[in-house]
Protein backbone atom coordinates (compact mmCIF):
# COMPACT_ATOMS: atom_id res chain seq x y z
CA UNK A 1 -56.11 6.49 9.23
CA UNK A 2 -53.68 3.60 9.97
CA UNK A 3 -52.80 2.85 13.55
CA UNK A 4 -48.99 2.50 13.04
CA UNK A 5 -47.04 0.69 15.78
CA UNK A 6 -43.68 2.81 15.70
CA UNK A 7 -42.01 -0.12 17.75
CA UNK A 8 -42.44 -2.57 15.02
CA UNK A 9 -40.80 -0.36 12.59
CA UNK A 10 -37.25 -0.63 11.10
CA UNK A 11 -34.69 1.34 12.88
CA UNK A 12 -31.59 2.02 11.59
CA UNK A 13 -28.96 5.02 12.76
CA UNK A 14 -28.84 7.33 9.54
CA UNK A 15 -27.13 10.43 9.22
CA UNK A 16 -27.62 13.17 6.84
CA UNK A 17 -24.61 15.44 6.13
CA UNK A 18 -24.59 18.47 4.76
CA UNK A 19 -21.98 20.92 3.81
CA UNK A 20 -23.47 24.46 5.18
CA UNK A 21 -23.90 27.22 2.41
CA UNK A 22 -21.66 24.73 0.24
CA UNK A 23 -20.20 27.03 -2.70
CA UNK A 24 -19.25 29.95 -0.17
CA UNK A 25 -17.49 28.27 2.36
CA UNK A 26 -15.36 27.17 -0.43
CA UNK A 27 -14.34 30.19 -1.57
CA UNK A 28 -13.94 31.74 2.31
CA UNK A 29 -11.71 29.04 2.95
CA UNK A 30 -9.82 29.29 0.13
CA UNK A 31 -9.27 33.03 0.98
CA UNK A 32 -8.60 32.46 4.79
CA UNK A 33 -11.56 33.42 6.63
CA UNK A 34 -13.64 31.36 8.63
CA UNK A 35 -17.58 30.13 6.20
CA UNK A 36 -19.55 31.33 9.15
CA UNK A 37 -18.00 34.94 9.48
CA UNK A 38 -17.05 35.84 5.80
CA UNK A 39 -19.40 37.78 3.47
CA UNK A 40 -18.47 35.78 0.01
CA UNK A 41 -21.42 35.67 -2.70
CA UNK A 42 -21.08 33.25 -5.61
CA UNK A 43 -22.20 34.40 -8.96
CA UNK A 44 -22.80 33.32 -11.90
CA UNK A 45 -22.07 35.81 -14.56
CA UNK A 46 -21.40 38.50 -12.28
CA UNK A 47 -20.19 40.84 -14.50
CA UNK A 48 -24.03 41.59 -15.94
CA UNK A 49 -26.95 42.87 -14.09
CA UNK A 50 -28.22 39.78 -14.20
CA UNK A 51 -25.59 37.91 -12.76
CA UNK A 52 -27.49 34.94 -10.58
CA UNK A 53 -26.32 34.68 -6.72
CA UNK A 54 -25.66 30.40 -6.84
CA UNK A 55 -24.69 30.47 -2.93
CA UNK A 56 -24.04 33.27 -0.31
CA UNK A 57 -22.43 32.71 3.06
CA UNK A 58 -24.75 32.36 6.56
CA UNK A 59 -23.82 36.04 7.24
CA UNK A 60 -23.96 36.95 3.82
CA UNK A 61 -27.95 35.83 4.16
CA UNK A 62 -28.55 37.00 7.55
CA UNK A 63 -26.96 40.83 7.37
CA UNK A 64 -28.18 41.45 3.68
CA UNK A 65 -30.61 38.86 3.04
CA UNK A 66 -28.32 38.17 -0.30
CA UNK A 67 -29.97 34.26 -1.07
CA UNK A 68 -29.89 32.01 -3.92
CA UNK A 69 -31.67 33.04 -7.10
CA UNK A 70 -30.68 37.02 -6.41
CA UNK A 71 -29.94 38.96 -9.03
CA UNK A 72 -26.65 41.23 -9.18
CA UNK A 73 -28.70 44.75 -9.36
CA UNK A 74 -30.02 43.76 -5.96
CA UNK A 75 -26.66 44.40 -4.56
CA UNK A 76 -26.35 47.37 -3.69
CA UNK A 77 -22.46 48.57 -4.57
CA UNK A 78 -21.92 49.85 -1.05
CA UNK A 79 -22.36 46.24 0.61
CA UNK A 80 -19.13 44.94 1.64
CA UNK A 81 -19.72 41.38 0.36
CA UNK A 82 -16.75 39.75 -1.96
CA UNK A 83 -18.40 38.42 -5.60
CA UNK A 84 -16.39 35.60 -6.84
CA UNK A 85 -17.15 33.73 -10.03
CA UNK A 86 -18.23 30.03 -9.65
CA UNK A 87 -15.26 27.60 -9.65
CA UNK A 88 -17.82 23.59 -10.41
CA UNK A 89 -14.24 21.86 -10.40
CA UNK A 90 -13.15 23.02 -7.16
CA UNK A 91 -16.82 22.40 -5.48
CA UNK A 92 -16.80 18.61 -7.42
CA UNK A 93 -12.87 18.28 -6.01
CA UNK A 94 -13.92 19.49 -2.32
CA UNK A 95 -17.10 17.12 -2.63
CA UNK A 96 -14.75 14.20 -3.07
CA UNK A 97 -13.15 15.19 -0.13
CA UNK A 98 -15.86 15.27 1.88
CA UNK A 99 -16.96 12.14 1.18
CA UNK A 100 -13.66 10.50 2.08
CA UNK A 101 -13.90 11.01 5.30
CA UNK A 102 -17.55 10.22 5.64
CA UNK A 103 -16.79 6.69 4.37
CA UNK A 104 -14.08 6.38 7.18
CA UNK A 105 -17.21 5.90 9.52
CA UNK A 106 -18.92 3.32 7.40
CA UNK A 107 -18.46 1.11 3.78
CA UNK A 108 -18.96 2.12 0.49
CA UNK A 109 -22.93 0.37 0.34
CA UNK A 110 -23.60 2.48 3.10
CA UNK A 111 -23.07 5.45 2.24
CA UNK A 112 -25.21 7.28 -0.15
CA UNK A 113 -24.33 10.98 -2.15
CA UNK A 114 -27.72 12.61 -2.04
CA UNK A 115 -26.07 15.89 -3.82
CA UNK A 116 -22.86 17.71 -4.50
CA UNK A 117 -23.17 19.15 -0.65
CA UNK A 118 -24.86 16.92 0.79
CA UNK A 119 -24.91 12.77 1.68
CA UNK A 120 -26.36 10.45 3.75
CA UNK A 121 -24.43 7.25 5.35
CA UNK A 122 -25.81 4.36 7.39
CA UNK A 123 -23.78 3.47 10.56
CA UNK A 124 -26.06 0.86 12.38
CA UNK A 125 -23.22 -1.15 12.36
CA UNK A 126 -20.40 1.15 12.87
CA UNK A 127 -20.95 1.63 16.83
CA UNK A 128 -17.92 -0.88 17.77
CA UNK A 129 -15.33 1.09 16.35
CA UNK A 130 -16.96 4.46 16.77
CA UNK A 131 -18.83 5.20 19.46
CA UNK A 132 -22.72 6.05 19.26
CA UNK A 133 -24.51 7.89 16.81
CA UNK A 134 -23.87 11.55 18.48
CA UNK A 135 -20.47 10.49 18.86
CA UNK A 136 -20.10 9.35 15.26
CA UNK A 137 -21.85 12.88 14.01
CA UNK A 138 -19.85 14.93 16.69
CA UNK A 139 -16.43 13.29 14.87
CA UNK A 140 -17.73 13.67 11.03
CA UNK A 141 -17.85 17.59 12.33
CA UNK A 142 -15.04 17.84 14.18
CA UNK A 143 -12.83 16.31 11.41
CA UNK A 144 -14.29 17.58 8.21
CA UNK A 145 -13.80 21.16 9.90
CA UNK A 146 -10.25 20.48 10.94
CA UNK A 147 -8.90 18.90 7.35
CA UNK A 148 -11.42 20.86 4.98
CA UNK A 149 -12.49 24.11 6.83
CA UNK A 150 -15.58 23.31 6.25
CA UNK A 151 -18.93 23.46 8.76
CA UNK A 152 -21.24 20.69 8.28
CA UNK A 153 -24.94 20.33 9.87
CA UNK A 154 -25.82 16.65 10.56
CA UNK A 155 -29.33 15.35 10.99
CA UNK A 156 -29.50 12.22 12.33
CA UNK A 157 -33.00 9.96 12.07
CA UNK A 158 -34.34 6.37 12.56
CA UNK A 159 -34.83 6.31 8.46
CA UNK A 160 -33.50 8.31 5.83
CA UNK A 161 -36.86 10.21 5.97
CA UNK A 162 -36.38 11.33 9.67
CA UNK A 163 -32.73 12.19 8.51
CA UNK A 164 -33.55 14.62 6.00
CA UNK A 165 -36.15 15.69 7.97
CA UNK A 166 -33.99 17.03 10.97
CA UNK A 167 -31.35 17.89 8.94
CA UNK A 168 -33.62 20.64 7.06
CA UNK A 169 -35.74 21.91 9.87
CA UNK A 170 -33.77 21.86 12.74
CA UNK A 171 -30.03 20.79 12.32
CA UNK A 172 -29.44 23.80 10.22
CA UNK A 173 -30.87 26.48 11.77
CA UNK A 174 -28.44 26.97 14.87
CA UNK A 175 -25.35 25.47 16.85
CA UNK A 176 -24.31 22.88 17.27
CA UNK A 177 -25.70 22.01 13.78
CA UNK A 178 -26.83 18.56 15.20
CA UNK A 179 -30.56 17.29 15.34
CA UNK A 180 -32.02 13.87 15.86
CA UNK A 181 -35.57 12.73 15.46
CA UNK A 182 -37.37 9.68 16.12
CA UNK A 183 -40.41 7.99 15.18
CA UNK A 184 -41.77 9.73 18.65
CA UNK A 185 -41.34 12.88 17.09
CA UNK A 186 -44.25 12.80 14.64
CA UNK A 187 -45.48 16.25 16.43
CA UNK A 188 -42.38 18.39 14.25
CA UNK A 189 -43.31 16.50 11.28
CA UNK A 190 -46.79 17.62 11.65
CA UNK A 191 -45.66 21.38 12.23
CA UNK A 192 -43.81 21.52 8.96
CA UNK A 193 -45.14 24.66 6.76
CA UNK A 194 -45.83 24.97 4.22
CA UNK A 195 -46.80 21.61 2.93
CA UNK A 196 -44.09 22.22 0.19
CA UNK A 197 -41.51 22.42 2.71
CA UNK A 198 -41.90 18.66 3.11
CA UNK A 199 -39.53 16.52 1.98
CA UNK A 200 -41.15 15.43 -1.50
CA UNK A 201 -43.59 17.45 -1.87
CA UNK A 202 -43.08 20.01 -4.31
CA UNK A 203 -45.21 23.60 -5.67
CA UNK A 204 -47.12 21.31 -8.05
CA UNK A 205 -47.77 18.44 -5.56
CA UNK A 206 -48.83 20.80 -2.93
CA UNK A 207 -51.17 22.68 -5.25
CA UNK A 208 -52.81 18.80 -5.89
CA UNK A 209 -53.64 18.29 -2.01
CA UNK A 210 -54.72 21.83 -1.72
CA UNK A 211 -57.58 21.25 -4.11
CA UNK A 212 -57.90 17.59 -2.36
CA UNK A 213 -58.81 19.86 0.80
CA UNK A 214 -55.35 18.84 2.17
CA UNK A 215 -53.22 22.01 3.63
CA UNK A 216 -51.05 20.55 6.14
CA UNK A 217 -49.23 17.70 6.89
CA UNK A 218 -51.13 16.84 9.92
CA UNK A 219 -54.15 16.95 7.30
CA UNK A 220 -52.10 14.41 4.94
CA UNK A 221 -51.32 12.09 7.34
CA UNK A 222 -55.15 11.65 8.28
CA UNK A 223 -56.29 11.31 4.53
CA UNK A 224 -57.47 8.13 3.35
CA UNK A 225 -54.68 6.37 1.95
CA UNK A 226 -57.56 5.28 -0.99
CA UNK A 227 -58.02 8.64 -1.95
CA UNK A 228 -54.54 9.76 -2.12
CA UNK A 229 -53.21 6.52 -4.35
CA UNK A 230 -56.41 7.04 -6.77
CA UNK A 231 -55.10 11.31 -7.26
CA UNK A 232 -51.81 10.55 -6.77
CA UNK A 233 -50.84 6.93 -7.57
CA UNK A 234 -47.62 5.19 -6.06
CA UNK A 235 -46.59 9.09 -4.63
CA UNK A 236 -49.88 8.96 -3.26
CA UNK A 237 -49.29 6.43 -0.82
CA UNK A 238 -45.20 7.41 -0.44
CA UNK A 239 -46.16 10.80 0.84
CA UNK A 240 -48.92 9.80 3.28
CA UNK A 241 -46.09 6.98 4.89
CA UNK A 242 -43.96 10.36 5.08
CA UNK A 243 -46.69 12.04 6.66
CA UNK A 244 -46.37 9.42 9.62
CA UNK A 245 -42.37 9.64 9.46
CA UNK A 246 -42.20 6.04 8.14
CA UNK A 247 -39.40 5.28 5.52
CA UNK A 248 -38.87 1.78 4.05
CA UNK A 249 -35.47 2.62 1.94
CA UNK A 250 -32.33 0.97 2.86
CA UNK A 251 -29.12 3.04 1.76
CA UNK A 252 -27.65 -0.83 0.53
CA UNK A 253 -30.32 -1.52 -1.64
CA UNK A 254 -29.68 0.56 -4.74
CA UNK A 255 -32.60 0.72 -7.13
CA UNK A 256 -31.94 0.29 -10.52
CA UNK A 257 -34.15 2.90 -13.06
CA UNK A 258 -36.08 0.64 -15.52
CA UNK A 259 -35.23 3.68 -18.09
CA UNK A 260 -33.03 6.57 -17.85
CA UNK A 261 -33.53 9.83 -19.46
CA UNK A 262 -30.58 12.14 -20.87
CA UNK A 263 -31.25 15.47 -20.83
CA UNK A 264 -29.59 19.12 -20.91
CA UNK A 265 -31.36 22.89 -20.37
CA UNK A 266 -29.85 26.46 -20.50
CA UNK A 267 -31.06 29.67 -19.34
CA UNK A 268 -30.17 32.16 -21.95
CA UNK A 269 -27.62 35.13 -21.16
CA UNK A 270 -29.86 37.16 -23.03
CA UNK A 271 -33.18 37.46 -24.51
CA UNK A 272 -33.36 35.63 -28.18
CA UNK A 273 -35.90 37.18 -30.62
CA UNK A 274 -34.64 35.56 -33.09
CA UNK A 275 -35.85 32.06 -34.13
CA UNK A 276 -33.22 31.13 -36.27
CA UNK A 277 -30.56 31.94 -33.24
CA UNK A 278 -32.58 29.81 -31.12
CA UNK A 279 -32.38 27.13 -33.64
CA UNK A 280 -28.64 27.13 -33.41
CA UNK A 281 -28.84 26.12 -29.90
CA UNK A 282 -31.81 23.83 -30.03
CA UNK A 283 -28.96 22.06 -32.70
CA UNK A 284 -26.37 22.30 -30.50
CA UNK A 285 -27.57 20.66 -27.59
CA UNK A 286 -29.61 18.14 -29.43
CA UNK A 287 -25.75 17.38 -30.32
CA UNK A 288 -24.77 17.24 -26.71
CA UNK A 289 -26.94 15.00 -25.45
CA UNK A 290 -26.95 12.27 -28.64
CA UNK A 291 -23.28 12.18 -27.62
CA UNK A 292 -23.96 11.29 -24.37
CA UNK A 293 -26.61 8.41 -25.95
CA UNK A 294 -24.01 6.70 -28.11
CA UNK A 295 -20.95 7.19 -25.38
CA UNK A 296 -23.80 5.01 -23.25
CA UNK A 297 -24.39 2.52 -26.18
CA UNK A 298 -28.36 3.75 -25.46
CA UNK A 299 -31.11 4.57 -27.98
CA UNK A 300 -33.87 6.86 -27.32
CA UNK A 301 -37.84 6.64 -27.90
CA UNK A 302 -38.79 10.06 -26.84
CA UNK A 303 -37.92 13.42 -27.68
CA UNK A 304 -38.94 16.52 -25.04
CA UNK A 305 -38.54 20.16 -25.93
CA UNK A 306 -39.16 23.04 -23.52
CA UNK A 307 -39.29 26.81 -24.46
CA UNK A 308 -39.33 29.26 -21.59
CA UNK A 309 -40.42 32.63 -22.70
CA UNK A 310 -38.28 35.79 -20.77
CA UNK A 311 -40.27 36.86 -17.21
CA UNK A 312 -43.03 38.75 -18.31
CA UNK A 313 -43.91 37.86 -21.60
CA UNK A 314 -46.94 37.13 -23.38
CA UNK A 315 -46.28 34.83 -24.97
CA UNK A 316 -47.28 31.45 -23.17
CA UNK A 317 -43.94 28.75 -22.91
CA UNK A 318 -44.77 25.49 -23.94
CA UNK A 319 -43.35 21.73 -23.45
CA UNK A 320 -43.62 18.90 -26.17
CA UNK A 321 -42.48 15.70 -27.03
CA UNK A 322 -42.85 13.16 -29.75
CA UNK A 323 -42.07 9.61 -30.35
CA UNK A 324 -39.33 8.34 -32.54
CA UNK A 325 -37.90 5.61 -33.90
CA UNK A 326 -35.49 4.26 -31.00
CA UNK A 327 -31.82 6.26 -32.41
CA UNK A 328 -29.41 7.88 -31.15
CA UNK A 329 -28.20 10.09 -34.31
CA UNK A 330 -27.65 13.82 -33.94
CA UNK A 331 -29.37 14.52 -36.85
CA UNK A 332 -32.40 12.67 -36.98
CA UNK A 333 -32.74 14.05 -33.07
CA UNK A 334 -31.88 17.44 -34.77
CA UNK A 335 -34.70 17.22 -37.04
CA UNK A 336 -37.36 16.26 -35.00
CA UNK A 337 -36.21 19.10 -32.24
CA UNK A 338 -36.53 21.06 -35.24
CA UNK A 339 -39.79 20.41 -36.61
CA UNK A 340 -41.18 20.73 -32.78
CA UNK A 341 -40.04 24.09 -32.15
CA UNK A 342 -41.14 25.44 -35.44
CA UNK A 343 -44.66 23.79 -35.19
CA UNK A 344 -45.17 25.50 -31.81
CA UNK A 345 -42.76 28.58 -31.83
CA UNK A 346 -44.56 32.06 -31.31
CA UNK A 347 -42.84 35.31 -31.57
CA UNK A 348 -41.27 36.10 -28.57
CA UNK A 349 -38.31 36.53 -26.27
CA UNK A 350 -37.25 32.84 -25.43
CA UNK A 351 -34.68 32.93 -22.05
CA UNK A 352 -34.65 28.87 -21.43
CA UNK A 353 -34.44 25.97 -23.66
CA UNK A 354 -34.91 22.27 -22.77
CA UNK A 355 -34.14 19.01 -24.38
CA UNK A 356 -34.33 15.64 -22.66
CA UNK A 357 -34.30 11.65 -24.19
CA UNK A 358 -36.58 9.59 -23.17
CA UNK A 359 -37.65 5.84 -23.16
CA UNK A 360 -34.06 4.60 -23.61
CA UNK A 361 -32.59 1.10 -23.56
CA UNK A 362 -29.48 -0.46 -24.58
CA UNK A 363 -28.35 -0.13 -28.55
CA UNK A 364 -28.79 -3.62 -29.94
CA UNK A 365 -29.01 -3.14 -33.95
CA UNK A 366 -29.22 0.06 -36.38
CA UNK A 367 -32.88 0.87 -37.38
CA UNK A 368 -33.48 1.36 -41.05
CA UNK A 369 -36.61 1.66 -42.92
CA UNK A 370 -37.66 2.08 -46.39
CA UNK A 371 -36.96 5.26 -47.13
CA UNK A 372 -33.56 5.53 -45.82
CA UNK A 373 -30.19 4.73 -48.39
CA UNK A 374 -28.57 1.92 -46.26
CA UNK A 375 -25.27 3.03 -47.41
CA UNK A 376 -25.64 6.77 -46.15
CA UNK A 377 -26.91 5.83 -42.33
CA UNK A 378 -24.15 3.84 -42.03
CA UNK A 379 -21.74 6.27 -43.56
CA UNK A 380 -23.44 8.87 -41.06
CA UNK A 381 -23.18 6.51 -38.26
CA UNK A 382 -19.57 5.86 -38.62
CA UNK A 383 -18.83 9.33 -38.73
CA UNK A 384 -20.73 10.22 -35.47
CA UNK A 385 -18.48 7.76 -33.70
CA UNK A 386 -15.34 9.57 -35.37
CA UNK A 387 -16.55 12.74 -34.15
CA UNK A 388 -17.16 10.84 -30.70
CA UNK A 389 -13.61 9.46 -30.63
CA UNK A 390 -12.08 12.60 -31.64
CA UNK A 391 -13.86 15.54 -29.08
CA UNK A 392 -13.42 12.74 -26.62
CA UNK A 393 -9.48 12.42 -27.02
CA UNK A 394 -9.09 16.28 -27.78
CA UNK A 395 -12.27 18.18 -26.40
CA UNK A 396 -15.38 19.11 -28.01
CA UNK A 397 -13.93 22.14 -29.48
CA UNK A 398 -11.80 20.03 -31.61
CA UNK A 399 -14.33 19.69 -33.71
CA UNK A 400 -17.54 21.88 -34.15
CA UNK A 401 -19.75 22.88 -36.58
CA UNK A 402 -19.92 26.15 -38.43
CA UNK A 403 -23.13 27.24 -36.70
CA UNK A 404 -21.78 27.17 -33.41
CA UNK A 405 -19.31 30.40 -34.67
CA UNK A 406 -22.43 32.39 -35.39
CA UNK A 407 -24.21 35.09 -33.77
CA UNK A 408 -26.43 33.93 -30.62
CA UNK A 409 -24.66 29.89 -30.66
CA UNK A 410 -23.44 28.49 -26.87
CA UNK A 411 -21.65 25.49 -27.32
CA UNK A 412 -18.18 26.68 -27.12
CA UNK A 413 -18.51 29.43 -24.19
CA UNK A 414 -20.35 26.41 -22.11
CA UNK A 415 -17.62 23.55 -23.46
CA UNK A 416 -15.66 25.71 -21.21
CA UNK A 417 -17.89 25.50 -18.09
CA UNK A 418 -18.57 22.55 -15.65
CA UNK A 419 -22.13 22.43 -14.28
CA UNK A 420 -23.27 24.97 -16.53
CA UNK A 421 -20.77 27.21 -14.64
């Protein structure tokens, strides 16, 4: 174990903002009532008994213990909580908003959008014109509630890390929503529990250190770094600085992927048993994300397919990938999602499907090989740009292809939708 002197360390004053219960307090404000009083529940396909709970309100949570992931039979019909249908525009239009007025307490490189509710922004150097850090969070409240409606926890740290940190396990669990910690507060980094409650660590991670002998973070931070790098590699090493609250990342230094992945995944609204339905999906989002490739002037190396199997099946799910030639044509992706799925299929219910690009880099020349007819890949290339142009200037359901008006197909319900919602 490293003997770290804290007072060496880089401090700066980072503050993470998040909007509390994000989705509801949208919809309460929108019908008048106050986010921390209202019993709103937003649903996704609400109208089914399977309906998904995306975000509840505080009180929502606390009286009926309504969370995320709850179904819509676990309501019972005597609860007097308001179900309202997901509105992604409104929650992307209220995000922007947000984070207009936390960039009136620091500069664009500063601040950083972590997700749709939540950001963090750097104001070492903001103190002149604002006041100090508490002040600075105190404000960010005080205004975003005033303009927006909105209650926002802040968790203020010497690094993103500690940020984060107090945001999750402290800032948000009571008034004032405010919660700072330093590198002297390595003891409440220590208490965290479970280990997957750590920033960065997630169920599979955790399950890693457990059989490493490693069960809390107290236990992680007195590992031998060695030992962790060799199981773990590079993460290795990042979660055992964590451990000890350190945190190298600047907000201003963006880091630039080497390769980015495209990548889309459904859950099913129902249970498909039929293979040749779930091949008119597979097709259609294979389409979906090569349009995204070619709108990005990117090729891909990699093709991924997941099938998740309905909760309870016997059937195991399964994950593959193959490498390609580097293209970005929706039908040679087609094919090779194809001939995946059919060379691992297995009879049963399949709920979730999964396709992501891999290995990308920028489109520099068309790839042709023997056994292709020059003539036709260009022919087909040209007229995957037209259909590019065209959905782009008129929306995807401009044009569409036959199997997306059969029995089981997606595309056009979701074309509709904005975040899958």
């Amino acid at each position: 174990m490293k003997n770290f002197i804290y007072e060496e360390m880089p401090k700066r004053d980072i503050l993470c903002i998040d909007c509390k219960s994000f989705f509801a307090s949208v919809e309460s404000v929108r019908r008048g009532e106050h986010p921390l009083e209202s019993l709103v529940v937003v649903m996704s396909r609400g109208d089914s008994a399977g309906g998904l709970v995306l975000a509840s309100s505080p009180r929502a949570k606390a009286e009926y213990g309504i969370k995320t992931g709850t179904r819509r039979y676990e309501i019972q019909p005597e609860w007097p909580v308001t179900i309202v249908e997901p509105r992604m525009n409104d929650y992307i239009k209220m995000n922007l908003k947000v984070n207009t007025i936390l960039k009136r307490y620091t500069d664009d490189i500063n601040w950083f959008p972590y997700s749709i509710d939540e950001s963090f922004i750097d104001v070492t150097h903001s103190h002149t014109l604002f006041g100090t850090t508490l002040e600075i969070a105190r404000a960010i409240q005080t205004t975003i509630f005033k303009e927006l409606g909105l209650v926002v926890c802040v968790g203020i740290g010497d690094n993103p890390l500690l940020a984060k940190l107090a945001l999750d396990h402290e800032a948000k669990e009571k008034y004032p929503y405010l919660a700072y910690w330093s590198y002297q507060d390595i003891a409440k980094i220590w208490a965290i529990h479970p280990l997957s409650a750590m920033w960065g660590i997630g169920h599979r991670t955790e399950r890693t250190l457990q059989k490493m002998g490693i069960f809390t973070v107290k236990a992680l931070a007195e590992t031998d770094v060695a030992s962790l790098q060799k199981k773990l590699g590079i993460i290795g090493e990042q979660l055992y600085y964590h451990a000890h609250g350190i945190d190298y990342s600047i907000l201003a230094e963006r880091i630039q992927p080497v390769s980015t992945s495209y990548g889309t995944s459904q859950i099913l609204e129902r249970d498909y048993h039929n293979p040749a339905e779930v091949l008119v999906v597979i097709r259609e989002m294979v389409d979906k994300v090569a349009t995204r490739l070619r709108k990005h002037q990117r090729d891909c190396e990699v093709l991924h397919l997941a099938i998740n199997y309905s909760k309870g099946s016997e059937v195991a799910s399964f994950s593959i990938q193959r490498k390609i030639n580097a293209t970005s044509s929706t039908t040679k992706l087609q094919v090779v999602a194809v001939k995946l799925f059919e060379d691992n299929y297995q009879e049963g219910p399949v709920r979730r499907i999964s396709i992501s690009c891999g290995k990308t880099a920028a489109k520099k020349t068309s790839q042709l090989n023997l056994f292709e007819i020059i003539e036709e890949t260009v022919a087909n290339e040209r007229l995957e740009r037209t259909i590019d142009l065209i959905r782009e200037r008129y929306g995807y359901r401009a044009l569409i292809h036959a199997s997306s008006l059969s029995e089981g197909a997606t595309a056009i319900k979701r074309s509709r939708l904005v975040g899958g919602h």
